[in-house]
Protein backbone atom coordinates (compact mmCIF):
# COMPACT_ATOMS: atom_id res chain seq x y z
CA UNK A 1 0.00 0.00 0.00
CA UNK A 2 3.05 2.41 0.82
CA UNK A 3 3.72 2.11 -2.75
CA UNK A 4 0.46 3.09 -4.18
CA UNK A 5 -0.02 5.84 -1.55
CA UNK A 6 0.81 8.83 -4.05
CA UNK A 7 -0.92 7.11 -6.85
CA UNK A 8 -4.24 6.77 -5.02
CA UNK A 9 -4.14 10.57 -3.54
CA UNK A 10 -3.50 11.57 -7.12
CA UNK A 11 -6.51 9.43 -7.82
CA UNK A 12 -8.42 10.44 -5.30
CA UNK A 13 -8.10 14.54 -6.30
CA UNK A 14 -9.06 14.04 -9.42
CA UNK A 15 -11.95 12.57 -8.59
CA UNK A 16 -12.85 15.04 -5.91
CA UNK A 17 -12.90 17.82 -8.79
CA UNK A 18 -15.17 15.89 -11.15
CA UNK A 19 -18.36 17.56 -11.21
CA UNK A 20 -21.45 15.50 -9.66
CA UNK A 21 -22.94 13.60 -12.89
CA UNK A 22 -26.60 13.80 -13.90
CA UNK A 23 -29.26 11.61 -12.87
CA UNK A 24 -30.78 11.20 -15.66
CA UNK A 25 -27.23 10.37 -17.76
CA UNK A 26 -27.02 7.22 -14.88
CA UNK A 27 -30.06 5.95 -15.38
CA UNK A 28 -29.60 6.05 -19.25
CA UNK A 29 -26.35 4.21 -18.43
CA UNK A 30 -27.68 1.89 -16.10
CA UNK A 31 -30.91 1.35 -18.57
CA UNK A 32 -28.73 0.34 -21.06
CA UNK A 33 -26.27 -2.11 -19.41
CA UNK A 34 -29.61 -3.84 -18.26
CA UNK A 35 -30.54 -3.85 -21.97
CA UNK A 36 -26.98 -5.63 -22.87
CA UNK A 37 -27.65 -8.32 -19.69
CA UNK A 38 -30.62 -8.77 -21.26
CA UNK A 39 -29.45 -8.92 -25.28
CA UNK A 40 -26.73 -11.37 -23.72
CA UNK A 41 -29.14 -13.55 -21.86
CA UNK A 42 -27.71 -12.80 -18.49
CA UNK A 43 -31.12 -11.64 -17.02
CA UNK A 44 -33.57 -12.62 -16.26
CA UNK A 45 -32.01 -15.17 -14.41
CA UNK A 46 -33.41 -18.63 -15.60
CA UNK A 47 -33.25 -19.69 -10.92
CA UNK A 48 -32.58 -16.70 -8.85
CA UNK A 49 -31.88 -19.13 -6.13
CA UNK A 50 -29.07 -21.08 -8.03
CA UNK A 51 -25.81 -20.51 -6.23
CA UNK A 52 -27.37 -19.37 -2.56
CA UNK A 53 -25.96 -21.77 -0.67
CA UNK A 54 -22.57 -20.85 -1.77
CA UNK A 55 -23.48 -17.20 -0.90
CA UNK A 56 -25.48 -18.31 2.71
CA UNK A 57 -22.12 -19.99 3.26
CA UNK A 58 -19.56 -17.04 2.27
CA UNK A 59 -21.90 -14.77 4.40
CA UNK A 60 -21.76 -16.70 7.18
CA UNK A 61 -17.94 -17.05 7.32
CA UNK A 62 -17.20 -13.40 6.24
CA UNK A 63 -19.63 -12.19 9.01
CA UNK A 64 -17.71 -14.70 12.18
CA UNK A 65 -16.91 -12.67 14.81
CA UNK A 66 -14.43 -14.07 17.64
CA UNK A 67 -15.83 -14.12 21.44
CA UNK A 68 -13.49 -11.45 23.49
């Protein structure tokens, strides 16, 4: 991280000076990357449940806390 330390307050400026974006230029964004998903076939999802367990079980080790 030491290394990187200049390169992410450099970073980090610049985009403090960006000016806020509109809200209606991110939802046409976000409108149409769900429009490529869906062109691709990625949604809607064919299960929504397909893979929970694996995420149920990440959760539950990412969220162990140690008795003190």
């Amino acid at each position: 991280m030491q290394k990187r330390r200049a390169l992410f307050a450099k970073f980090e400026a610049a985009w403090l000076r960006m000016p806020p974006q509109d809200h209606r230029e991110q939802l046409r964004i976000h409108e149409a990357l769900y429009r490529e998903a869906v062109a691709l076939g990625i949604f809607p999802l064919r299960d929504p449940l397909e893979g929970i367990e694996v995420d149920i079980r990440l959760a539950e080790v990412l969220n162990v806390r140690k008795a003190a």
